[in-house]
PDB file of N, CA and C in Angstrom:
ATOM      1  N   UNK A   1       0.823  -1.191   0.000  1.00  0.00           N
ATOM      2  CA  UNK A   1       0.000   0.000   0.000  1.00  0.00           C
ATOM      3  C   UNK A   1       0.871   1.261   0.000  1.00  0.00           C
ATOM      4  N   UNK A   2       2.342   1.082   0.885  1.00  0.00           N
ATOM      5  CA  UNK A   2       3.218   2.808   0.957  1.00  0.00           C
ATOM      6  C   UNK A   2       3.553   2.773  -0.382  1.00  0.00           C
ATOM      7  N   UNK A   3       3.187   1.940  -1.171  1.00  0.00           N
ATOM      8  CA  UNK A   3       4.179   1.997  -2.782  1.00  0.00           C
ATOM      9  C   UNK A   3       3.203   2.755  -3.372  1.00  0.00           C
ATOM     10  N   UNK A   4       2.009   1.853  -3.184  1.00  0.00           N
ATOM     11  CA  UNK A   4       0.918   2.640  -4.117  1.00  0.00           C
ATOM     12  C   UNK A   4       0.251   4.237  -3.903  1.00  0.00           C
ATOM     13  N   UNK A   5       0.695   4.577  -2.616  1.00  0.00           N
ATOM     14  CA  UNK A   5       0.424   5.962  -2.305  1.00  0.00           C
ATOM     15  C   UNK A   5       2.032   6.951  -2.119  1.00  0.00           C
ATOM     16  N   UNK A   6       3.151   6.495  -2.506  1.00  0.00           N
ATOM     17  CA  UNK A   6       4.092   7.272  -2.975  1.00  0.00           C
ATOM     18  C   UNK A   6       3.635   8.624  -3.865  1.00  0.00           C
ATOM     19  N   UNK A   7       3.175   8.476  -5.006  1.00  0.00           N
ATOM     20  CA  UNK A   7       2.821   9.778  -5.320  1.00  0.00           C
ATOM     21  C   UNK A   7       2.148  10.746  -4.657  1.00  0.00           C
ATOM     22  N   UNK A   8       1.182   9.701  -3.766  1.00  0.00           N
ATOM     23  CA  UNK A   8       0.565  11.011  -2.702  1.00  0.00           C
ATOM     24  C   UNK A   8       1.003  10.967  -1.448  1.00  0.00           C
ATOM     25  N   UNK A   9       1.940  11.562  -1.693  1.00  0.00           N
ATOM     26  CA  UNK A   9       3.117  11.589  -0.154  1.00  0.00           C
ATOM     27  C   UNK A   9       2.012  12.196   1.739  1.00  0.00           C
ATOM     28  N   UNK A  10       1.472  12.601   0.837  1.00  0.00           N
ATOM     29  CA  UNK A  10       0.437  13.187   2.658  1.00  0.00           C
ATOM     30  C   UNK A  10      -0.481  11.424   2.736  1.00  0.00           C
ATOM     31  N   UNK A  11      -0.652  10.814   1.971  1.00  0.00           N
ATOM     32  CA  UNK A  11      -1.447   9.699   2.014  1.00  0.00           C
ATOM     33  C   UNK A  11      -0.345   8.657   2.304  1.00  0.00           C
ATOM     34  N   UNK A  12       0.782   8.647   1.711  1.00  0.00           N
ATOM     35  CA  UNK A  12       1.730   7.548   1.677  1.00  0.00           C
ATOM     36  C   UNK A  12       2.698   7.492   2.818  1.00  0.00           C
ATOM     37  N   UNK A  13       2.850   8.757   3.319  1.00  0.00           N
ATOM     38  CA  UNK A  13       3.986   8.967   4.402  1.00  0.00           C
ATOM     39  C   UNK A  13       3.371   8.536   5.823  1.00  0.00           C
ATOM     40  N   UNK A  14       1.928   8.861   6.363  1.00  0.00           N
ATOM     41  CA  UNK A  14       1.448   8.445   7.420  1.00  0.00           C
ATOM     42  C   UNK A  14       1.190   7.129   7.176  1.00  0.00           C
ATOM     43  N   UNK A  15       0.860   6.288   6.254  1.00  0.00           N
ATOM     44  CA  UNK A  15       0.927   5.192   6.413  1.00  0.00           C
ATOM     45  C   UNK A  15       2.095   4.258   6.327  1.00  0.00           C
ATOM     46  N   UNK A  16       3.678   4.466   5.995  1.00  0.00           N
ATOM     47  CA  UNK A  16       4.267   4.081   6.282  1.00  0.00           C
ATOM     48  C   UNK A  16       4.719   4.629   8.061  1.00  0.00           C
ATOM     49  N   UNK A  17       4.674   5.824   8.647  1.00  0.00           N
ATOM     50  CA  UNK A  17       4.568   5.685  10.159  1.00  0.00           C
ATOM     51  C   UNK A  17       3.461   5.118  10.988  1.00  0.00           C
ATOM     52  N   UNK A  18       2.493   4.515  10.208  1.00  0.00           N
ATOM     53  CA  UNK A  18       1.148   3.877  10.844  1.00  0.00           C
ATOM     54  C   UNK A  18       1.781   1.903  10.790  1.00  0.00           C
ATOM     55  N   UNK A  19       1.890   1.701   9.807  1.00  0.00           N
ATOM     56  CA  UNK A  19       2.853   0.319   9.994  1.00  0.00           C
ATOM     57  C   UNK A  19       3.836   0.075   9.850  1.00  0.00           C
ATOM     58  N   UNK A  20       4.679   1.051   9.897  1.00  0.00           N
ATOM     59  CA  UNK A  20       6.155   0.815  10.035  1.00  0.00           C
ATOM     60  C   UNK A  20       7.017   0.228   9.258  1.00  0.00           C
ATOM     61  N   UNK A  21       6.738   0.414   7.924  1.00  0.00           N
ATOM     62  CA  UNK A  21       7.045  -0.676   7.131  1.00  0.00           C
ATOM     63  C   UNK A  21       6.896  -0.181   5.266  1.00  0.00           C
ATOM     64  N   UNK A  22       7.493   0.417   4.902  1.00  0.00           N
ATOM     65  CA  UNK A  22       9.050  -0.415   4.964  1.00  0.00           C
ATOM     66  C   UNK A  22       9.569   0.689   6.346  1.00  0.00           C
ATOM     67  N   UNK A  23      10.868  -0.768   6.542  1.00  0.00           N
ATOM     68  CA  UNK A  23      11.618   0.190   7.577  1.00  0.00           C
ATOM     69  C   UNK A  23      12.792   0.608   7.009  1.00  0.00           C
ATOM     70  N   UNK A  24      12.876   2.474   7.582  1.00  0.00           N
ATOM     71  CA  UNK A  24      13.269   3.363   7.588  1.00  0.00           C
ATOM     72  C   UNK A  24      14.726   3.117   8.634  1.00  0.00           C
ATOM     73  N   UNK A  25      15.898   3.044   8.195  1.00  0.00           N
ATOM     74  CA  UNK A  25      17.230   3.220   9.254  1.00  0.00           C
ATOM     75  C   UNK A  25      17.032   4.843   9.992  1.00  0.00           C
ATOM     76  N   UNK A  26      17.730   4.610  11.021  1.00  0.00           N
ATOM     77  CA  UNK A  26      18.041   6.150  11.382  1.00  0.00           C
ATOM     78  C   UNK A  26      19.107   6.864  10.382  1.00  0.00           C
ATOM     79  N   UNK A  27      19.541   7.767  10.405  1.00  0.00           N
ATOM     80  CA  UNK A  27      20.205   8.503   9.547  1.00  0.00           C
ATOM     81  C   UNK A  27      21.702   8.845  10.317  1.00  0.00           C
ATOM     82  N   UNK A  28      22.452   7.275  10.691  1.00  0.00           N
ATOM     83  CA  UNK A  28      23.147   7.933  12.177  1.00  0.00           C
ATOM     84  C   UNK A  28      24.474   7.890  11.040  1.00  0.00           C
ATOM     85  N   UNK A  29      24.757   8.061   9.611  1.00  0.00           N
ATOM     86  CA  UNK A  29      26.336   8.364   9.065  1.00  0.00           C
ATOM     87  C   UNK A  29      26.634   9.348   9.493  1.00  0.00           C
ATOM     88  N   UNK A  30      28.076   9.234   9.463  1.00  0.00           N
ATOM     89  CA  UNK A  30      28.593  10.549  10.253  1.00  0.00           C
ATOM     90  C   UNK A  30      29.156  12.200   8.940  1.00  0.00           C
ATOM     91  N   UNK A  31      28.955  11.121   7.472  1.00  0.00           N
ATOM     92  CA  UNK A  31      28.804  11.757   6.213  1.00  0.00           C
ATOM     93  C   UNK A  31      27.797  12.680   6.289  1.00  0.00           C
ATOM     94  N   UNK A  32      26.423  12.174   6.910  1.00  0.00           N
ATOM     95  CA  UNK A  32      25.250  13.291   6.497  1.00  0.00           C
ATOM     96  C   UNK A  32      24.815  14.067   7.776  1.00  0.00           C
ATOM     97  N   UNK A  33      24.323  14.752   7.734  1.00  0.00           N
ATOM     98  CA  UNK A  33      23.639  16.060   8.263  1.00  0.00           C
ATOM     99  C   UNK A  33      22.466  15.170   8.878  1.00  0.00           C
ATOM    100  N   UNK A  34      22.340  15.375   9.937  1.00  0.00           N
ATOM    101  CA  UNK A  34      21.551  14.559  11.159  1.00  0.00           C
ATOM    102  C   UNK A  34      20.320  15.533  10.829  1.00  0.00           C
ATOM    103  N   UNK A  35      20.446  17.041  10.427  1.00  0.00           N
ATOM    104  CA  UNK A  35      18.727  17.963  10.174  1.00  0.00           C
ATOM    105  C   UNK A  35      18.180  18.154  11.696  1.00  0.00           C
ATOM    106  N   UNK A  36      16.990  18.803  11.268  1.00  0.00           N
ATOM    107  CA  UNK A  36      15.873  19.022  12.082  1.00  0.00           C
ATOM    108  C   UNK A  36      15.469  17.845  13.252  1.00  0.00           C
ATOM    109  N   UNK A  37      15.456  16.500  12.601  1.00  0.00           N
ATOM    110  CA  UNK A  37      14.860  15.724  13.380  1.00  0.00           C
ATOM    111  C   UNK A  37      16.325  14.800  13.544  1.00  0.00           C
ATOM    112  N   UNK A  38      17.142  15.112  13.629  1.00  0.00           N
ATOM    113  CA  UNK A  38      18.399  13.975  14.704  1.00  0.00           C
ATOM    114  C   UNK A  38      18.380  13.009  13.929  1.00  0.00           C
ATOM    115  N   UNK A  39      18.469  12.933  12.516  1.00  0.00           N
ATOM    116  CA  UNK A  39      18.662  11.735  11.916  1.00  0.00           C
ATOM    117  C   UNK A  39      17.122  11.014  11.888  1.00  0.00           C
ATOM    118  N   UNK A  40      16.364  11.188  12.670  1.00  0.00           N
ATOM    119  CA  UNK A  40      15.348  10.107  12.707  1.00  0.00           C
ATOM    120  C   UNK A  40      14.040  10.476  11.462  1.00  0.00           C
ATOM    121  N   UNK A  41      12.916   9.266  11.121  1.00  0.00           N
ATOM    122  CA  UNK A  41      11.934   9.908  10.513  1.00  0.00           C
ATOM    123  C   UNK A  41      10.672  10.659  10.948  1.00  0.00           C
ATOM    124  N   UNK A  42      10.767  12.182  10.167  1.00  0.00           N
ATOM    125  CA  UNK A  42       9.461  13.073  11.268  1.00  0.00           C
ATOM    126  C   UNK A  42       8.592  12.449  11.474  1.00  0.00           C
ATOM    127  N   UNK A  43       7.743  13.392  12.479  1.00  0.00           N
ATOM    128  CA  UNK A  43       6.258  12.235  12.515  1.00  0.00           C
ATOM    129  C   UNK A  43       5.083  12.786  12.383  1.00  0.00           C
ATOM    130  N   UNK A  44       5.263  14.572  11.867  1.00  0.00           N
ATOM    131  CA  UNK A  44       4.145  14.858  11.353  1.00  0.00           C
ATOM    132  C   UNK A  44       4.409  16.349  10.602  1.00  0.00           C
ATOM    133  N   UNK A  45       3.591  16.737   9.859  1.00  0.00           N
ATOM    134  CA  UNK A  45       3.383  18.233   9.035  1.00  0.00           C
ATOM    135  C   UNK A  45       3.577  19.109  10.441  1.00  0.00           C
ATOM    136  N   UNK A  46       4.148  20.539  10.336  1.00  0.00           N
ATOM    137  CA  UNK A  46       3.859  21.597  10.958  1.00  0.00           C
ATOM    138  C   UNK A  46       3.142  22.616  10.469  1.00  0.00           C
ATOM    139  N   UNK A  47       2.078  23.388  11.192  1.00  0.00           N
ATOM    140  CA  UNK A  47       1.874  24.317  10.387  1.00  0.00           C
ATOM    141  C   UNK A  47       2.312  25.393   9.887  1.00  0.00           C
ATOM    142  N   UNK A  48       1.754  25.791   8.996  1.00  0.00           N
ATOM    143  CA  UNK A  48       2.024  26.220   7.612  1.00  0.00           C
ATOM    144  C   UNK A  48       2.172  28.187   8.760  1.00  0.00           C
ATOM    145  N   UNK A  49       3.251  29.168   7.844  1.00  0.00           N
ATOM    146  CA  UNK A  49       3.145  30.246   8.513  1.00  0.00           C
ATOM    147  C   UNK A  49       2.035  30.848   8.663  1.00  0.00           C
ATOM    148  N   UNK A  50       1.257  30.518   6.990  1.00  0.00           N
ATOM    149  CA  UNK A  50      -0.196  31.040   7.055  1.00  0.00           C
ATOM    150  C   UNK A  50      -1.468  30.817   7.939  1.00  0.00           C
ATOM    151  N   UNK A  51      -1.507  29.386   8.583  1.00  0.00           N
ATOM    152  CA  UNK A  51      -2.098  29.048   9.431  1.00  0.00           C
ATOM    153  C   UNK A  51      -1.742  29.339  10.585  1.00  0.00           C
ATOM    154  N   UNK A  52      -0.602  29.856  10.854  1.00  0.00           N
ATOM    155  CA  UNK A  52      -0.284  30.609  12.307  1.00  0.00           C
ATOM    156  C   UNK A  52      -0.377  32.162  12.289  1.00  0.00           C
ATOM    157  N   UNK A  53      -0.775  32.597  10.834  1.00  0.00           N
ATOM    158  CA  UNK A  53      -1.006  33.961  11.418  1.00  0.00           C
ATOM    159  C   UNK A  53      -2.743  33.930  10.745  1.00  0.00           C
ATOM    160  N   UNK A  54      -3.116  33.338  10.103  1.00  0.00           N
ATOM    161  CA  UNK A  54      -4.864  33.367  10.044  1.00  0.00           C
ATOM    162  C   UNK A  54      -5.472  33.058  10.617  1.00  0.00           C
ATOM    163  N   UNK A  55      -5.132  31.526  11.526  1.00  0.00           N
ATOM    164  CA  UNK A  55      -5.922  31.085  12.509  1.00  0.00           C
ATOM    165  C   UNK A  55      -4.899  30.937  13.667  1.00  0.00           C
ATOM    166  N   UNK A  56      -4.738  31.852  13.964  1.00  0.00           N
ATOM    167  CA  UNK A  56      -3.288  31.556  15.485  1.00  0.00           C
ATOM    168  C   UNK A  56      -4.356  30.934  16.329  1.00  0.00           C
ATOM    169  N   UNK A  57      -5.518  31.775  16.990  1.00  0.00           N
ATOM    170  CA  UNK A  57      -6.005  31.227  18.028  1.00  0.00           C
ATOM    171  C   UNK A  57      -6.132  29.291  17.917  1.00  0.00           C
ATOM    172  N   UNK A  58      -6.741  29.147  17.049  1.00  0.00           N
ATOM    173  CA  UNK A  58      -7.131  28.262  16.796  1.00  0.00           C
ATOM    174  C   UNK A  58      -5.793  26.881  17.220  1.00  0.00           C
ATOM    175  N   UNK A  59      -4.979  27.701  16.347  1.00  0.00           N
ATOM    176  CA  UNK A  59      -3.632  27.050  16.205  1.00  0.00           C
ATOM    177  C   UNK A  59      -3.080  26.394  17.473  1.00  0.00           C
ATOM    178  N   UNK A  60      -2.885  27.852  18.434  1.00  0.00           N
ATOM    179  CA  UNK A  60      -2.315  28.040  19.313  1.00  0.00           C
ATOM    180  C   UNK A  60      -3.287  26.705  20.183  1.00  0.00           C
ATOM    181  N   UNK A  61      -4.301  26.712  20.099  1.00  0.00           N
ATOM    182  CA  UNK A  61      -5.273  25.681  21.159  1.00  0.00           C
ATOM    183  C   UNK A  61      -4.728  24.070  20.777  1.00  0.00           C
ATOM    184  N   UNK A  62      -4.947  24.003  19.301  1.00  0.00           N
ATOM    185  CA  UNK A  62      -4.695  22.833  18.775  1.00  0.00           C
ATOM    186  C   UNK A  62      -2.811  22.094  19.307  1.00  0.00           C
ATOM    187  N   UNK A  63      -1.964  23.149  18.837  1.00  0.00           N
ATOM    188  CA  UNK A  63      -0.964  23.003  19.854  1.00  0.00           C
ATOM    189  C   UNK A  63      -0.820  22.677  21.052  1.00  0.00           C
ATOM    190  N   UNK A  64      -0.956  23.458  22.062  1.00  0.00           N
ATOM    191  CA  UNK A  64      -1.319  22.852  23.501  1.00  0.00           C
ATOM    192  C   UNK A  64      -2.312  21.550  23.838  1.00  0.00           C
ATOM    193  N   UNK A  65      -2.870  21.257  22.632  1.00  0.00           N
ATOM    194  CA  UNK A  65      -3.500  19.833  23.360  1.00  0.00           C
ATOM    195  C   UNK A  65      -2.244  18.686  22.427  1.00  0.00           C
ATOM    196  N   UNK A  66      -2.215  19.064  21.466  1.00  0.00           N
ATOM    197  CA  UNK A  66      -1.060  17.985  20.507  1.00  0.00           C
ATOM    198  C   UNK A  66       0.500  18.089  20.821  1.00  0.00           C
ATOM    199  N   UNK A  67       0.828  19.164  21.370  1.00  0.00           N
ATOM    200  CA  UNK A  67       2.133  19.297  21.537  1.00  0.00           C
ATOM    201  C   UNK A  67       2.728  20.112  20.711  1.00  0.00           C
ATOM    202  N   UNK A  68       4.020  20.210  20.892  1.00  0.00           N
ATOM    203  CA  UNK A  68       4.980  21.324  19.869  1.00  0.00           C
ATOM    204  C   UNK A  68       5.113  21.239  18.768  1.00  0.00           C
ATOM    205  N   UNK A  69       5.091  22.330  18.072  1.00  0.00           N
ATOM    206  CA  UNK A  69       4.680  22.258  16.543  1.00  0.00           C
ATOM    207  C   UNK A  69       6.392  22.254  16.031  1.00  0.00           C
ATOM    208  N   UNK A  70       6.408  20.856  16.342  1.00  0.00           N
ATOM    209  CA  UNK A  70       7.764  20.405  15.418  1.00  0.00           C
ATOM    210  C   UNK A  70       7.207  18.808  14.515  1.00  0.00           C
ATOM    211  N   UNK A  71       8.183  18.751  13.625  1.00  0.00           N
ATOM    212  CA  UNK A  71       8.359  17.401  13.098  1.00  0.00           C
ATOM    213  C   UNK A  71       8.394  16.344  13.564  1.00  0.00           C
ATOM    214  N   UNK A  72       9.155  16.411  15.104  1.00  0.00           N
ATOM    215  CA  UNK A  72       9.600  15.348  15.161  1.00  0.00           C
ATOM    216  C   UNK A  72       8.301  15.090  16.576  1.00  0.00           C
ATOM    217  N   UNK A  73       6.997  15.680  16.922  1.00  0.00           N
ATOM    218  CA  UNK A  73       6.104  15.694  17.854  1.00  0.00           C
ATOM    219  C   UNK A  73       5.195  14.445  17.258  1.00  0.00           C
ATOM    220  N   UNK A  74       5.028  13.470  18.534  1.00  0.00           N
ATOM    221  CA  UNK A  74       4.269  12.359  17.702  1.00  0.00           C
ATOM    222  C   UNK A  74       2.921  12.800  17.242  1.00  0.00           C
ATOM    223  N   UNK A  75       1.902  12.433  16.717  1.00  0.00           N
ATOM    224  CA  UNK A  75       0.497  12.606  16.275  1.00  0.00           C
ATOM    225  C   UNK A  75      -0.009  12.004  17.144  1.00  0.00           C
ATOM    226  N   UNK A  76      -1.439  12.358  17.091  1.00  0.00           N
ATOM    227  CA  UNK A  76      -2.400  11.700  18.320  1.00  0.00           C
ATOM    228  C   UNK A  76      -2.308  10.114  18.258  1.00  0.00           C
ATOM    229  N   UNK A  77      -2.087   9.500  16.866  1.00  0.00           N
ATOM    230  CA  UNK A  77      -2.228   8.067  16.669  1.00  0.00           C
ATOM    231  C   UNK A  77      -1.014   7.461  16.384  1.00  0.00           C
ATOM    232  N   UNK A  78      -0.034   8.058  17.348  1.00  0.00           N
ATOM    233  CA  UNK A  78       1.557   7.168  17.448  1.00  0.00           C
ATOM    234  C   UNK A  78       1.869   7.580  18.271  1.00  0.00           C
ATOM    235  N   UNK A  79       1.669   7.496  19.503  1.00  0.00           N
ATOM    236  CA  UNK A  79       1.783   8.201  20.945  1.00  0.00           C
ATOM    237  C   UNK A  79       3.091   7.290  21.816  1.00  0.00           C
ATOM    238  N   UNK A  80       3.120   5.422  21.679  1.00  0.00           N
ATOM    239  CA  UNK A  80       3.598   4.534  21.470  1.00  0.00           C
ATOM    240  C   UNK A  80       5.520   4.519  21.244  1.00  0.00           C
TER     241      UNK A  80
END
């Protein structure tokens, strides 16, 4: 199924962090750039600048119940 939703990467990417599979290595060479998330794979979208300045309130609420609006913050359904 992650093969067949590759082109639609917002469809294909949560479902390879929903079953884990294929598995993803960490990114621990000492050749590459460890990034944002420490080598590891993110675990969700952040929002967008536009959605933090059109709907901040909103934002701001949705944040505090989900956590920090980083990449590497699990989603409600990989808590695990």
């Amino acid at each position: 199924m992650w093969l067949a939703l590759t082109p639609n990467y917002f469809e294909g990417w949560p479902q390879i962090q929903h079953t884990g599979y294929p598995v993803i290595p960490v990114g621990t060479s000492g050749d590459l750039s460890k990034g944002v998330t420490n080598g590891i794979m993110p675990n969700r979208f952040m929002y967008s600048s536009f959605e933090l300045g059109a709907n901040s309130t909103n934002v701001q609420e949705a944040i505090s119940r989900q956590g920090a609006n980083k990449i590497i913050t699990k989603v409600w359904w990989d808590r695990n």
